[in-house]
N, C-alpha and C. Protein backbone atom coordinates (compact mmCIF):
# COMPACT_ATOMS: atom_id res chain seq x y z
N UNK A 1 100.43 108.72 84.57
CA UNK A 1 99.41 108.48 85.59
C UNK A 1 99.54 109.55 86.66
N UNK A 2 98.60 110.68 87.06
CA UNK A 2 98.67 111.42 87.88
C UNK A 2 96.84 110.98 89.10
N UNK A 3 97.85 111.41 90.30
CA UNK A 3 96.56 111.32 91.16
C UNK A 3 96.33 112.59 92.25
N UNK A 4 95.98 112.91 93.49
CA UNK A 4 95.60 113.14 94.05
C UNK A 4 94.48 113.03 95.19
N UNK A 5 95.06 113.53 96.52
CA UNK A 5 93.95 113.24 97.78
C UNK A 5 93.02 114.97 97.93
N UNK A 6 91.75 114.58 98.29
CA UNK A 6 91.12 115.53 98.42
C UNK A 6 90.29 115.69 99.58
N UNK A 7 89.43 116.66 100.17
CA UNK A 7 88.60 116.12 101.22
C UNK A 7 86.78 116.98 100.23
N UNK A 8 86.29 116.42 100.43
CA UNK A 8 84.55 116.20 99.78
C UNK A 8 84.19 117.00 100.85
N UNK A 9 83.70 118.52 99.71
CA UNK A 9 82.71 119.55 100.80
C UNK A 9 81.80 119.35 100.62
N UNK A 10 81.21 118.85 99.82
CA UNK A 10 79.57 118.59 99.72
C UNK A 10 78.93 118.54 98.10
N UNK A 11 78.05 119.26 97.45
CA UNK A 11 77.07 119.17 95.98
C UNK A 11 76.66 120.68 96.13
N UNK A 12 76.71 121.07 94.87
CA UNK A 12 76.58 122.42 94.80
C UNK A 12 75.74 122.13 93.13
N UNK A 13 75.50 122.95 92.07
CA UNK A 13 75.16 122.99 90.57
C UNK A 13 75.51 124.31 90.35
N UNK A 14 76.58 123.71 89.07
CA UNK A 14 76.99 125.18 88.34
C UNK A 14 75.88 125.06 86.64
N UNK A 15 76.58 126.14 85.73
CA UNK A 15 75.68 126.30 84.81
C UNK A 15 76.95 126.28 83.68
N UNK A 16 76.58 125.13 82.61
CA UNK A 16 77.62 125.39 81.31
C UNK A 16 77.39 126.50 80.53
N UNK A 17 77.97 126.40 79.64
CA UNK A 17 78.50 127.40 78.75
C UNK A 17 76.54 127.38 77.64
N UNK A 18 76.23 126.33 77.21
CA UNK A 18 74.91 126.24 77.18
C UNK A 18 73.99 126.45 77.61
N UNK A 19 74.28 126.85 79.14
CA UNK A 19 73.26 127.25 80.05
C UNK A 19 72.32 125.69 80.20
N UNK A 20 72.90 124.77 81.07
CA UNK A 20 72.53 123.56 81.07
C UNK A 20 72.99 123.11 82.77
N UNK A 21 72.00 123.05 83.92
CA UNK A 21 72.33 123.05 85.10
C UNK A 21 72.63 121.76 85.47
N UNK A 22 74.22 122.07 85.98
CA UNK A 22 74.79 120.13 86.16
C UNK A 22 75.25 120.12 87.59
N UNK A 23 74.94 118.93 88.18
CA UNK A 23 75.15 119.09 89.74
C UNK A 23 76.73 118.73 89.79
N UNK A 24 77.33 119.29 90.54
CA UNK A 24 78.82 118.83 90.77
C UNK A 24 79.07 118.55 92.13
N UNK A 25 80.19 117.95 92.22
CA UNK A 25 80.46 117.95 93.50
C UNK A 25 82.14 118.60 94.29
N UNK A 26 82.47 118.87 94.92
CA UNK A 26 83.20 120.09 95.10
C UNK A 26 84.18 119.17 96.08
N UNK A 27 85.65 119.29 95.54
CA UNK A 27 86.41 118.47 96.53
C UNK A 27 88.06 119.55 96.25
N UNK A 28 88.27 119.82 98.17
CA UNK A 28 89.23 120.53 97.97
C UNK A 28 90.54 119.68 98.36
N UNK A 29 91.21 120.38 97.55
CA UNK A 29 92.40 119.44 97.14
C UNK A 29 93.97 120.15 97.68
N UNK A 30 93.65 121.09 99.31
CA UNK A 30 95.11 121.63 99.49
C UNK A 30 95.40 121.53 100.72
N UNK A 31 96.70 121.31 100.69
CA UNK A 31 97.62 120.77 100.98
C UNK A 31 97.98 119.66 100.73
N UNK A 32 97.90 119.08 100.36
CA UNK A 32 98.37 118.02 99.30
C UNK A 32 99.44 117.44 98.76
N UNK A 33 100.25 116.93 99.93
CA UNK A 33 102.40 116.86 99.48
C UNK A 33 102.50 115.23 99.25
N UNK A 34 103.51 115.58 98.66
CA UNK A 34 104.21 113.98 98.46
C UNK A 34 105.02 114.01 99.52
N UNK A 35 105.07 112.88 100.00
CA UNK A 35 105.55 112.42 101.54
C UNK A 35 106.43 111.50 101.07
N UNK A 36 106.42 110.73 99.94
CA UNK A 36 107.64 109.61 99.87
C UNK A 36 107.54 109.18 98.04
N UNK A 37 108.67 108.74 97.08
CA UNK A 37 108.65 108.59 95.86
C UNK A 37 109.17 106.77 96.06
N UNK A 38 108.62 106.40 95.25
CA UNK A 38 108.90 104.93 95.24
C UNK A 38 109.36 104.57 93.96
N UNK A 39 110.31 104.01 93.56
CA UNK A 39 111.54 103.73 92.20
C UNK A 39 111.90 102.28 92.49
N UNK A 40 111.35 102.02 90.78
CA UNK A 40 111.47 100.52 90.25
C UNK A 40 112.87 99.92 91.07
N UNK A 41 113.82 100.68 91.42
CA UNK A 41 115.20 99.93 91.63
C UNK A 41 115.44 99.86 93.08
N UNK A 42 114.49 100.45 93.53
CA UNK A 42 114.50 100.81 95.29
C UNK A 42 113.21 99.82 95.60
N UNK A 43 112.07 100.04 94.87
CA UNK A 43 110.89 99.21 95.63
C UNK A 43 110.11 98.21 94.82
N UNK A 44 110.73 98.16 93.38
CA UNK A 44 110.16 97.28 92.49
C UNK A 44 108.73 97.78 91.87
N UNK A 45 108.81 98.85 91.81
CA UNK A 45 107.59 100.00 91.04
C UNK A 45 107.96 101.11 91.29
N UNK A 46 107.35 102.15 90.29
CA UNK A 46 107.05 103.94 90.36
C UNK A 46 105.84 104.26 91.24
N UNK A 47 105.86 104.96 91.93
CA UNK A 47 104.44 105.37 93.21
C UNK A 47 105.22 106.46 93.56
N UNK A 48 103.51 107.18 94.67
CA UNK A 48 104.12 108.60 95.02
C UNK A 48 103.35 108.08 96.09
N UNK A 49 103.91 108.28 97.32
CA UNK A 49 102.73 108.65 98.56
C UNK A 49 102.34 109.90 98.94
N UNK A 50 101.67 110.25 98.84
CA UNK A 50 100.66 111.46 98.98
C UNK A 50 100.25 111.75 100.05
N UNK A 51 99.93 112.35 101.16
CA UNK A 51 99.64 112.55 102.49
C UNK A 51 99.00 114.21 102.37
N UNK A 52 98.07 113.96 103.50
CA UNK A 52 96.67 115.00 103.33
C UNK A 52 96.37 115.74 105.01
N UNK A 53 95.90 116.68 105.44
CA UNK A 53 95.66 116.92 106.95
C UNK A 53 96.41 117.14 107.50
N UNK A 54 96.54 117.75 108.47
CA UNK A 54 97.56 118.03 109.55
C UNK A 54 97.16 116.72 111.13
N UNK A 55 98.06 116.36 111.80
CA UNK A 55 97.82 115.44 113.05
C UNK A 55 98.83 115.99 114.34
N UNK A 56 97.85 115.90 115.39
CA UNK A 56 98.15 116.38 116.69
C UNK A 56 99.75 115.81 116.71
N UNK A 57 100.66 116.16 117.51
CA UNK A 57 102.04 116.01 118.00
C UNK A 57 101.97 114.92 118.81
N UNK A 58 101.16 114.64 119.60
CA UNK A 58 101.44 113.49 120.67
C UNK A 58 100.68 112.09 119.68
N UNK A 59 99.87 112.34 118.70
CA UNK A 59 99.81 111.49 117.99
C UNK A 59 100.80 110.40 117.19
N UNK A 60 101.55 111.40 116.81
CA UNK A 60 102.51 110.70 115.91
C UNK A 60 103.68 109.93 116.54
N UNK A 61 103.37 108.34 115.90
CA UNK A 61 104.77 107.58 116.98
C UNK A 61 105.72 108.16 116.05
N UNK A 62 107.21 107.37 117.04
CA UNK A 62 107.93 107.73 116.60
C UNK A 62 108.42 107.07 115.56
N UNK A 63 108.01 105.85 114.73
CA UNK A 63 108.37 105.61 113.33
C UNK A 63 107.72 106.17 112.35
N UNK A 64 106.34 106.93 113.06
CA UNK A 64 105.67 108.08 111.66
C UNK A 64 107.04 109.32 111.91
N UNK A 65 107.09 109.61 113.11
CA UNK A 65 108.47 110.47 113.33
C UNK A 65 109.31 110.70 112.23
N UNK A 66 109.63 109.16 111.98
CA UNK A 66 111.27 109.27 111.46
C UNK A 66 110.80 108.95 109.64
N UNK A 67 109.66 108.56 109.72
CA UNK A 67 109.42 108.52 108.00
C UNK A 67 109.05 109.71 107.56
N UNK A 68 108.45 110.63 108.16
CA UNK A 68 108.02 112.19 107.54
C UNK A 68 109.51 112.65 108.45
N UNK A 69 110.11 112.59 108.69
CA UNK A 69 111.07 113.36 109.19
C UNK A 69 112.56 113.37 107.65
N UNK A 70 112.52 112.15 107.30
CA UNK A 70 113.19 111.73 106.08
C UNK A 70 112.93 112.22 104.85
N UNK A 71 111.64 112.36 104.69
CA UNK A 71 111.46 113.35 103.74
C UNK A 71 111.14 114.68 103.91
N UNK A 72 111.57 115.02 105.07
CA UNK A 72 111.41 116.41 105.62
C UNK A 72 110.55 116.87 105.14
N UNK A 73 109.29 116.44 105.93
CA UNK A 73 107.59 116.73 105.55
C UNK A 73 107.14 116.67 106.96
N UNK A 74 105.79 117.76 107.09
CA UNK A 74 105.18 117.80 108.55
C UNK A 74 104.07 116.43 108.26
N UNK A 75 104.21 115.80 109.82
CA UNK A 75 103.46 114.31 109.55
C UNK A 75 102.22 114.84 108.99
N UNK A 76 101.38 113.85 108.11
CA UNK A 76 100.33 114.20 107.60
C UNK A 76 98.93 112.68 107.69
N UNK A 77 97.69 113.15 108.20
CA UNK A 77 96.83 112.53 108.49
C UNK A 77 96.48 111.77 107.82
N UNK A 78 96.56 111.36 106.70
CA UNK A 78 95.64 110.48 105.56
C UNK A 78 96.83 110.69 104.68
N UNK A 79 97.05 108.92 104.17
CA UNK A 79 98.01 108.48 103.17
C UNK A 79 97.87 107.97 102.17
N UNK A 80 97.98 107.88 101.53
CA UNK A 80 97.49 107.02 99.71
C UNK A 80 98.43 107.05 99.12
N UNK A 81 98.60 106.30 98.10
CA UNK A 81 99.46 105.74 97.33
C UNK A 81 99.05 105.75 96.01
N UNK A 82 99.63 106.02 95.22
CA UNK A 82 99.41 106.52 93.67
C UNK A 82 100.13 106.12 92.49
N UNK A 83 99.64 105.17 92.05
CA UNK A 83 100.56 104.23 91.03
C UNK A 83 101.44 105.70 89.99
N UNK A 84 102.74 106.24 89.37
CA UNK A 84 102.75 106.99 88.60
C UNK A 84 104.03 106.45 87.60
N UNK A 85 104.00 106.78 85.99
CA UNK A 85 105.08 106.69 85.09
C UNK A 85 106.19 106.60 85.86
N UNK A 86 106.98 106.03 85.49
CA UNK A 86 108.67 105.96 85.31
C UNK A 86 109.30 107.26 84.51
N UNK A 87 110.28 108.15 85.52
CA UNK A 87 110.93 109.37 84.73
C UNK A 87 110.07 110.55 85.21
N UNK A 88 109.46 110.68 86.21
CA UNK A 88 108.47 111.67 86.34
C UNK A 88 109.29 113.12 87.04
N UNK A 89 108.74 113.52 87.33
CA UNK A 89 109.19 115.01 88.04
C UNK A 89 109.52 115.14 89.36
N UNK A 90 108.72 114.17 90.07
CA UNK A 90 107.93 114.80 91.69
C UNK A 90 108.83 114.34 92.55
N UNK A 91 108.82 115.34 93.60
CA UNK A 91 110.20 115.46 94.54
C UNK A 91 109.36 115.10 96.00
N UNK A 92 109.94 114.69 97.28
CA UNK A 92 109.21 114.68 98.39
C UNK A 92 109.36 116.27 98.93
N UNK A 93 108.16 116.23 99.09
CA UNK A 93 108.09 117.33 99.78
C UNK A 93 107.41 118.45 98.58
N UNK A 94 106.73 118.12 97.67
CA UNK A 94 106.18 118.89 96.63
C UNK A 94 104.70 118.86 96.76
N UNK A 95 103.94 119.71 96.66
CA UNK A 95 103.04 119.71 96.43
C UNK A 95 102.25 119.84 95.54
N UNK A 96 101.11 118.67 95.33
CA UNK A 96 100.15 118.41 94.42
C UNK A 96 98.84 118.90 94.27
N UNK A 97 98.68 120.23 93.37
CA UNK A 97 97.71 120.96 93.10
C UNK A 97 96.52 120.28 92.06
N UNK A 98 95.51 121.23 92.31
CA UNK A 98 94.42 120.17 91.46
C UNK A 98 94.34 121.40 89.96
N UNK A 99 95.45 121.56 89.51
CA UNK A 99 95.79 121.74 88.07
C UNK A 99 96.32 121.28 87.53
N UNK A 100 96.95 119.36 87.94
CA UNK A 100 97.21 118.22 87.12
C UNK A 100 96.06 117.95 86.56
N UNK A 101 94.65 118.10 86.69
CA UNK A 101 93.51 118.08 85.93
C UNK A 101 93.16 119.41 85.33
N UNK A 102 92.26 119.09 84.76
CA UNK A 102 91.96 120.71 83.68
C UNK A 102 90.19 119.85 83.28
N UNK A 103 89.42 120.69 83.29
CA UNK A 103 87.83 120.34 82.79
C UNK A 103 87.76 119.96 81.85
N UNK A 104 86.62 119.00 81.85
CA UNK A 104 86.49 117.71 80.36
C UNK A 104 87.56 116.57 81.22
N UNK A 105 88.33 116.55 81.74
CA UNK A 105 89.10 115.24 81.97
C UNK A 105 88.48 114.55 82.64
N UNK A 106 88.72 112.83 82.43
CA UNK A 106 88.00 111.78 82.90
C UNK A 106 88.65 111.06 84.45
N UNK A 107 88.24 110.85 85.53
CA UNK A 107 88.78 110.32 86.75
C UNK A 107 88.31 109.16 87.18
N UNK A 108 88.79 108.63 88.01
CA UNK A 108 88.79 107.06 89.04
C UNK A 108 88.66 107.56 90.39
N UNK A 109 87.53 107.53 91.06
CA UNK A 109 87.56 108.59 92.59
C UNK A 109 87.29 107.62 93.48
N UNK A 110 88.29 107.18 94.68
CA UNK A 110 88.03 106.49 95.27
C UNK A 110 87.40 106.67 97.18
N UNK A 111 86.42 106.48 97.34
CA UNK A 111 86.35 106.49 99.04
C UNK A 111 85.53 105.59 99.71
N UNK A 112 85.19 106.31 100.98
CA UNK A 112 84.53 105.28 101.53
C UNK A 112 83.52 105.55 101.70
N UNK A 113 81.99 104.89 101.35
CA UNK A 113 80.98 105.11 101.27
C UNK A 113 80.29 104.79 102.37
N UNK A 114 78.74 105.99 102.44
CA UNK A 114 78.25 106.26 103.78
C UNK A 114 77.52 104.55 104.31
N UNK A 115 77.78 104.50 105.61
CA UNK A 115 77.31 103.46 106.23
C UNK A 115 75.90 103.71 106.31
N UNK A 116 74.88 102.76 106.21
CA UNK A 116 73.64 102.34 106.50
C UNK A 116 73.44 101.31 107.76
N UNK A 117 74.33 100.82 107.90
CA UNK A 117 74.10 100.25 109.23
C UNK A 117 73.87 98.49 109.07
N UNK A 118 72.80 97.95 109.86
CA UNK A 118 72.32 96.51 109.40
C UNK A 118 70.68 96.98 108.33
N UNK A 119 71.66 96.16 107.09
CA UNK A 119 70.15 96.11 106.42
C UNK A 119 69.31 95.09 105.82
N UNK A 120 68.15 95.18 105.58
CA UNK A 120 67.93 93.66 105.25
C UNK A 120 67.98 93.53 103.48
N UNK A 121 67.28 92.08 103.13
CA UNK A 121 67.49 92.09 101.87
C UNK A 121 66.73 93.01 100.98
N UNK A 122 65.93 93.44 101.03
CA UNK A 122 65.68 94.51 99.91
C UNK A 122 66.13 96.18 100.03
N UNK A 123 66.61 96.55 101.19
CA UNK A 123 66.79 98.02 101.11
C UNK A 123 68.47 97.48 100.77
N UNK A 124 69.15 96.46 101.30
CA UNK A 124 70.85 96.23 100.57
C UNK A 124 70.36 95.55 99.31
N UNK A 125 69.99 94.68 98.85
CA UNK A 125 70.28 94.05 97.29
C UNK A 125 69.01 94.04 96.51
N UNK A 126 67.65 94.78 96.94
CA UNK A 126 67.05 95.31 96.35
C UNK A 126 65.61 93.65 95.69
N UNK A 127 65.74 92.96 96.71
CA UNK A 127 64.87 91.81 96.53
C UNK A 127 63.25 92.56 96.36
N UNK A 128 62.90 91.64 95.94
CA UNK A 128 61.02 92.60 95.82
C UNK A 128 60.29 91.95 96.81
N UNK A 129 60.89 90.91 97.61
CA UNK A 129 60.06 90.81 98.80
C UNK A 129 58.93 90.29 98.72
N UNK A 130 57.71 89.94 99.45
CA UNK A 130 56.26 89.12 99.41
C UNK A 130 55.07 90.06 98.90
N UNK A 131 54.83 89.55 99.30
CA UNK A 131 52.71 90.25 98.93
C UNK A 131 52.42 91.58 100.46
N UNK A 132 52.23 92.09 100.48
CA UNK A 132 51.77 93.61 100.63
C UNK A 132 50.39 93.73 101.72
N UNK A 133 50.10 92.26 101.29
CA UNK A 133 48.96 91.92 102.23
C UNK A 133 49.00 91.97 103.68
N UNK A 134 47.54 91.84 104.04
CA UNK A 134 47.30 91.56 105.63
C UNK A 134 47.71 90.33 106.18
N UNK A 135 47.24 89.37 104.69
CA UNK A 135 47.16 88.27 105.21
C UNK A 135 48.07 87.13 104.84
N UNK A 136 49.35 87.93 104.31
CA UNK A 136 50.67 87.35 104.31
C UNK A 136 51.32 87.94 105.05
N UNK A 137 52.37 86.66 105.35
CA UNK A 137 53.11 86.59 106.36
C UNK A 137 55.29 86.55 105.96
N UNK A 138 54.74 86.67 104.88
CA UNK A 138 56.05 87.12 104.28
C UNK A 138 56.12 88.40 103.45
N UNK A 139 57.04 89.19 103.88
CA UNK A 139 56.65 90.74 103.33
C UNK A 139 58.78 91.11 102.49
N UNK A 140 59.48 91.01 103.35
CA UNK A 140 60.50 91.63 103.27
C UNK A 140 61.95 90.43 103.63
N UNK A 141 61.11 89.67 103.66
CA UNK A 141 62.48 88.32 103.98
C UNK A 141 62.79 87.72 102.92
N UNK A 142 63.93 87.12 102.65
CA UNK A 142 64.64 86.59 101.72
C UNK A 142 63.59 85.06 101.15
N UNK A 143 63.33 84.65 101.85
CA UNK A 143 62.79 83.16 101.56
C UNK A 143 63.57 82.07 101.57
N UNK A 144 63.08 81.09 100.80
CA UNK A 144 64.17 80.10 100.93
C UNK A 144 65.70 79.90 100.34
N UNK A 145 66.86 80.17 101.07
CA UNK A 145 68.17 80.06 100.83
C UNK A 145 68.52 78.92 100.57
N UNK A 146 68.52 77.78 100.93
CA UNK A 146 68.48 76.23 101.00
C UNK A 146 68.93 75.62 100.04
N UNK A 147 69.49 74.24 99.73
CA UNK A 147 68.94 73.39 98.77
C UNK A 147 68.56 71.76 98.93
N UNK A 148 68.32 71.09 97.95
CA UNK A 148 67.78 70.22 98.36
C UNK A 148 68.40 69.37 98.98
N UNK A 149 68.70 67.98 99.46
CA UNK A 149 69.10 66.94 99.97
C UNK A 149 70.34 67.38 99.44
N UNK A 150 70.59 67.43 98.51
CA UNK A 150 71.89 67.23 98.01
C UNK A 150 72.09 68.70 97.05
N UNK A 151 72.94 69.59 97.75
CA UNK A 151 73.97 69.39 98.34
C UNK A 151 73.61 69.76 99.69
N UNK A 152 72.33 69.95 100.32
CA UNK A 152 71.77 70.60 101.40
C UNK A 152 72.85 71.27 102.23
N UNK A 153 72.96 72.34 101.82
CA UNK A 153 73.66 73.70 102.02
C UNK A 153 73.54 74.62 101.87
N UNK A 154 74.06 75.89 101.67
CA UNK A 154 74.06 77.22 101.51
C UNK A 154 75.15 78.02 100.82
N UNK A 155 75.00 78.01 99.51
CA UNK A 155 76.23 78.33 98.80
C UNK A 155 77.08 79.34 99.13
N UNK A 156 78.31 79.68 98.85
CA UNK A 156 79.30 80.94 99.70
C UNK A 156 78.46 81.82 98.54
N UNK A 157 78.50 83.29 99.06
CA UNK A 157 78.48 84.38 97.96
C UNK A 157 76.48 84.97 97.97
N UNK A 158 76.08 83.57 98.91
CA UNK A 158 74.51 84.07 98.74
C UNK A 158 74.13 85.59 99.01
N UNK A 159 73.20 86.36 99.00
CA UNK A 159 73.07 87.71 98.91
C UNK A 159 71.96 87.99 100.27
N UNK A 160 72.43 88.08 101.71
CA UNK A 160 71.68 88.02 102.82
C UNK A 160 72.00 89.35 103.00
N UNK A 161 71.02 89.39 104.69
CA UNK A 161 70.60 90.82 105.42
C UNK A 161 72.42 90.58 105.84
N UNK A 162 72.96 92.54 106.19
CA UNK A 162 74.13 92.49 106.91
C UNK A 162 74.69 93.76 107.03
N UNK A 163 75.76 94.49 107.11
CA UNK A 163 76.38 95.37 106.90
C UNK A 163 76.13 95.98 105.26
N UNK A 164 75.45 97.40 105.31
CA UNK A 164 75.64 97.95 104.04
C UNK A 164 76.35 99.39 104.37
N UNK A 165 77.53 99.36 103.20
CA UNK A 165 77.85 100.85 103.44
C UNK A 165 79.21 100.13 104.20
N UNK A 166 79.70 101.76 104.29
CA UNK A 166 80.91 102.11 105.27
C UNK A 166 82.26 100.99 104.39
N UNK A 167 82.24 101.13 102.71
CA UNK A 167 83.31 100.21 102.49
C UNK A 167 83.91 100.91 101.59
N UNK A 168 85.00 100.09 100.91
CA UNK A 168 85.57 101.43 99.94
C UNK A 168 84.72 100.90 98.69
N UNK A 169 84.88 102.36 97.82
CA UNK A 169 83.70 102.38 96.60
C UNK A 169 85.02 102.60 95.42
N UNK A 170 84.92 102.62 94.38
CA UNK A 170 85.48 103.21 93.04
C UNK A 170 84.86 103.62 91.86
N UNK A 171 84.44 105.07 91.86
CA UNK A 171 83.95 104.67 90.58
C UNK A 171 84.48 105.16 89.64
N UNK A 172 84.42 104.58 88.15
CA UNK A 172 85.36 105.16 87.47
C UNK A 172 84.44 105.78 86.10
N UNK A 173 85.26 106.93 85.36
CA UNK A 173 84.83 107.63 84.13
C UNK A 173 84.30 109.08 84.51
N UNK A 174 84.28 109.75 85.73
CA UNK A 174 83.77 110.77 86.46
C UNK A 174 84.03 111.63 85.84
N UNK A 175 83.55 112.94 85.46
CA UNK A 175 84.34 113.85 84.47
C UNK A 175 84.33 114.79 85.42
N UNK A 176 85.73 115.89 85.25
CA UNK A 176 86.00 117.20 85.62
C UNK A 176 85.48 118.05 84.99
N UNK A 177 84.16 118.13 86.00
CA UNK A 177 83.48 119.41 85.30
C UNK A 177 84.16 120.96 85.02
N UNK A 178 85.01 121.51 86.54
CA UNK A 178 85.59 122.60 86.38
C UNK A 178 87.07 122.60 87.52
N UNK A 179 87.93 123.19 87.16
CA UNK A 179 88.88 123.34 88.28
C UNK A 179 88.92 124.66 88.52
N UNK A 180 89.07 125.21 89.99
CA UNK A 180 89.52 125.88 90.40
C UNK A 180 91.15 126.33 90.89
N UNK A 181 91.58 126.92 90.02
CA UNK A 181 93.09 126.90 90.23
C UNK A 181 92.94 128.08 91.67
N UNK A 182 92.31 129.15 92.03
CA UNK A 182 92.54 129.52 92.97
C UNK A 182 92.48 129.53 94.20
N UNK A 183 91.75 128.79 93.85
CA UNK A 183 91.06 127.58 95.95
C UNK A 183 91.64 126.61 95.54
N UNK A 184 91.92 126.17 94.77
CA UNK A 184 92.17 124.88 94.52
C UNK A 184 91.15 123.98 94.59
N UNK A 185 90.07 123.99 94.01
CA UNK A 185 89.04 123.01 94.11
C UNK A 185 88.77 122.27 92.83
N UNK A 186 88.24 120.98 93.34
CA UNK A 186 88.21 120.41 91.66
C UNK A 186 86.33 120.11 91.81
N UNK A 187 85.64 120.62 90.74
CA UNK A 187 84.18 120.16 90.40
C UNK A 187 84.36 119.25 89.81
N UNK A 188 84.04 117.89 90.51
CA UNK A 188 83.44 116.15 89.69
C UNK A 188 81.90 116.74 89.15
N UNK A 189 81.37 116.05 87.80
CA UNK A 189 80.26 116.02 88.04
C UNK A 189 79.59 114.72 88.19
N UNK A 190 78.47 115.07 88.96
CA UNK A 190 78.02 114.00 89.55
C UNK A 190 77.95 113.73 90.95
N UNK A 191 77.51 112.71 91.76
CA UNK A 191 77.99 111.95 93.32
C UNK A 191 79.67 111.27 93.27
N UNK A 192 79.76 111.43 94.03
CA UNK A 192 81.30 110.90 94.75
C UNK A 192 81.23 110.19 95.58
N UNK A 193 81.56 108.82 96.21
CA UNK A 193 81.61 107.97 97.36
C UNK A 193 81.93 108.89 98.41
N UNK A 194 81.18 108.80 99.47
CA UNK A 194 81.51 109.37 100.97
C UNK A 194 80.50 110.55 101.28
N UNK A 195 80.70 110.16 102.69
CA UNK A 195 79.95 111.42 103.22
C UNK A 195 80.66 113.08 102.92
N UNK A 196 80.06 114.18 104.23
CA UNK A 196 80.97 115.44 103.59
C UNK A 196 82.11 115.54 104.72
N UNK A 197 83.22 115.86 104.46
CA UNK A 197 84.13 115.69 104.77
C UNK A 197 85.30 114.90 104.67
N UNK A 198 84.86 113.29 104.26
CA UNK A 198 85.26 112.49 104.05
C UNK A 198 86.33 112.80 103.19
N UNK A 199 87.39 111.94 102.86
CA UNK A 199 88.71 111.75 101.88
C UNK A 199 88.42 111.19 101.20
N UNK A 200 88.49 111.48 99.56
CA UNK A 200 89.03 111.07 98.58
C UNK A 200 90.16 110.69 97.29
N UNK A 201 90.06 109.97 96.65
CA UNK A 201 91.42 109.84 96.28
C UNK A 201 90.98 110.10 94.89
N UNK A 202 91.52 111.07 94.21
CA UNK A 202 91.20 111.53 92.15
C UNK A 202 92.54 111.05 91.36
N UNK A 203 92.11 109.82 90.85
CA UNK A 203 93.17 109.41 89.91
C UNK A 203 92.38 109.67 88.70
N UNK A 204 94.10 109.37 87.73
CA UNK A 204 93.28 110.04 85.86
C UNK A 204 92.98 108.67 85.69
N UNK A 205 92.10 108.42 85.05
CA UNK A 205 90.84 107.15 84.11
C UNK A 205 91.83 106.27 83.71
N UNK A 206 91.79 104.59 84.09
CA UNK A 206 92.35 103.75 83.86
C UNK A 206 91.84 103.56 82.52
N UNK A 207 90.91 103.21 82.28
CA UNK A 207 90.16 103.09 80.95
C UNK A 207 90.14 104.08 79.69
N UNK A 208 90.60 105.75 80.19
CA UNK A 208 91.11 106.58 79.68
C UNK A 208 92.38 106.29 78.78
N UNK A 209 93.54 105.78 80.01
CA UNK A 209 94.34 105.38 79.87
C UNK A 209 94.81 103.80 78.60
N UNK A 210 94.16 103.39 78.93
CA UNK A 210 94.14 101.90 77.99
C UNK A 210 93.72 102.43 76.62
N UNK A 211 92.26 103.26 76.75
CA UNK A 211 92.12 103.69 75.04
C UNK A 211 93.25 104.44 74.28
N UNK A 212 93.83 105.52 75.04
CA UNK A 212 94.47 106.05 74.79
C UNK A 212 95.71 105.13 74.21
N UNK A 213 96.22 104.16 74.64
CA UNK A 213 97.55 103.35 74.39
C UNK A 213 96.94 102.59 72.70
N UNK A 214 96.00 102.19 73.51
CA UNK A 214 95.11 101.42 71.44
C UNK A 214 94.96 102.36 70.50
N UNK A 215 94.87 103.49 70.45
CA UNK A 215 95.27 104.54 69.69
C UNK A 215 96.17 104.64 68.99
């Protein structure tokens, strides 16, 4: 299991080998250290924490102090955690390039997706709403939520106006269109959760993973 943190520059389209125009999306992936290794006999699992960005000096308390100080690593802005094999390689204080992937490979990309704000029911869950008319008076509202006498309530889980956006997303099966070993950039193709700038997290395909074992 290998992962990586990245930060999302934006959508660009390259051209295959077919000459077939595929939109990608472009996420650079450096500086990129392991900040801490986690062992079945020390924490009751294999993990890597990963840490991304540089952070101001007067920022950092002093128990971020003494945990990047232990692995003699400069504190780092954004942290994630990365499930990985038992027996692996990775040392604190190593850095994780985006040539643990190679193009054609399948990913799990996780972030946080752009906020919309308050929305109602059809622009969040996509209801079709009333009649179009003048002379209706229901256009874009949910209708009746209710039920009858019994259980006259409102079931948990109903699908109302509220917060859309701004949560974490996952999606998984993303393919590596291309890596850049010399910027270090990795091309997803496709959209990626988050705005530009935003952090992401590129793990290899859980589902990858599982076929691979039924094999």
């Amino acid at each position: 299991m290998i992962g990586i943190l990245g930060r999302k520059i934006g959508m660009t389209q390259i051209f295959t080998e077919e000459d077939q125009l595929v939109p990608v999306t472009v996420i650079d992936t450096n500086n990129c250290v392991v900040t801490q290794v986690k062992t079945p006999k020390k924490d009751g699992y294999s993990a890597l924490q990963i840490g991304l960005g540089s952070i101001k000096e007067k920022r950092v308390t002093k128990p971020m102090k003494g945990h990047f100080d232990k692995g003699k690593t400069k504190p780092k802005r954004h942290l994630a955690e990365v499930k990985v094999d038992e027996g692996h390689n990775y040392q604190v204080g190593q850095e994780i390039k985006a040539d643990i992937f190679s193009g054609g490979d399948k990913a799990d990309i996780t972030g946080i997706s752009k906020g919309k704000g308050y929305a109602g029911v059809v622009k969040r869950w996509g209801f079709g709403g009333g009649p179009g008319g003048h002379g209706s008076h229901f256009h874009r509202s949910p209708g009746a939520i209710g039920a009858c006498a019994t259980p006259s309530r409102v079931f948990k889980g109903r699908k109302l106006p509220g917060q859309m956006g701004n949560s974490r997303v996952t999606v998984q099966g993303l393919e590596i269109a291309m890596v850049d070993t010399e910027q270090n950039l990795l091309l997803v193709k496709g959209s990626v959760p988050g705005g530009k700038n935003s952090i992401v997290i590129i793990r290899e395909s859980v589902k990858k993973r599982k076929k691979a074992k039924k094999n």
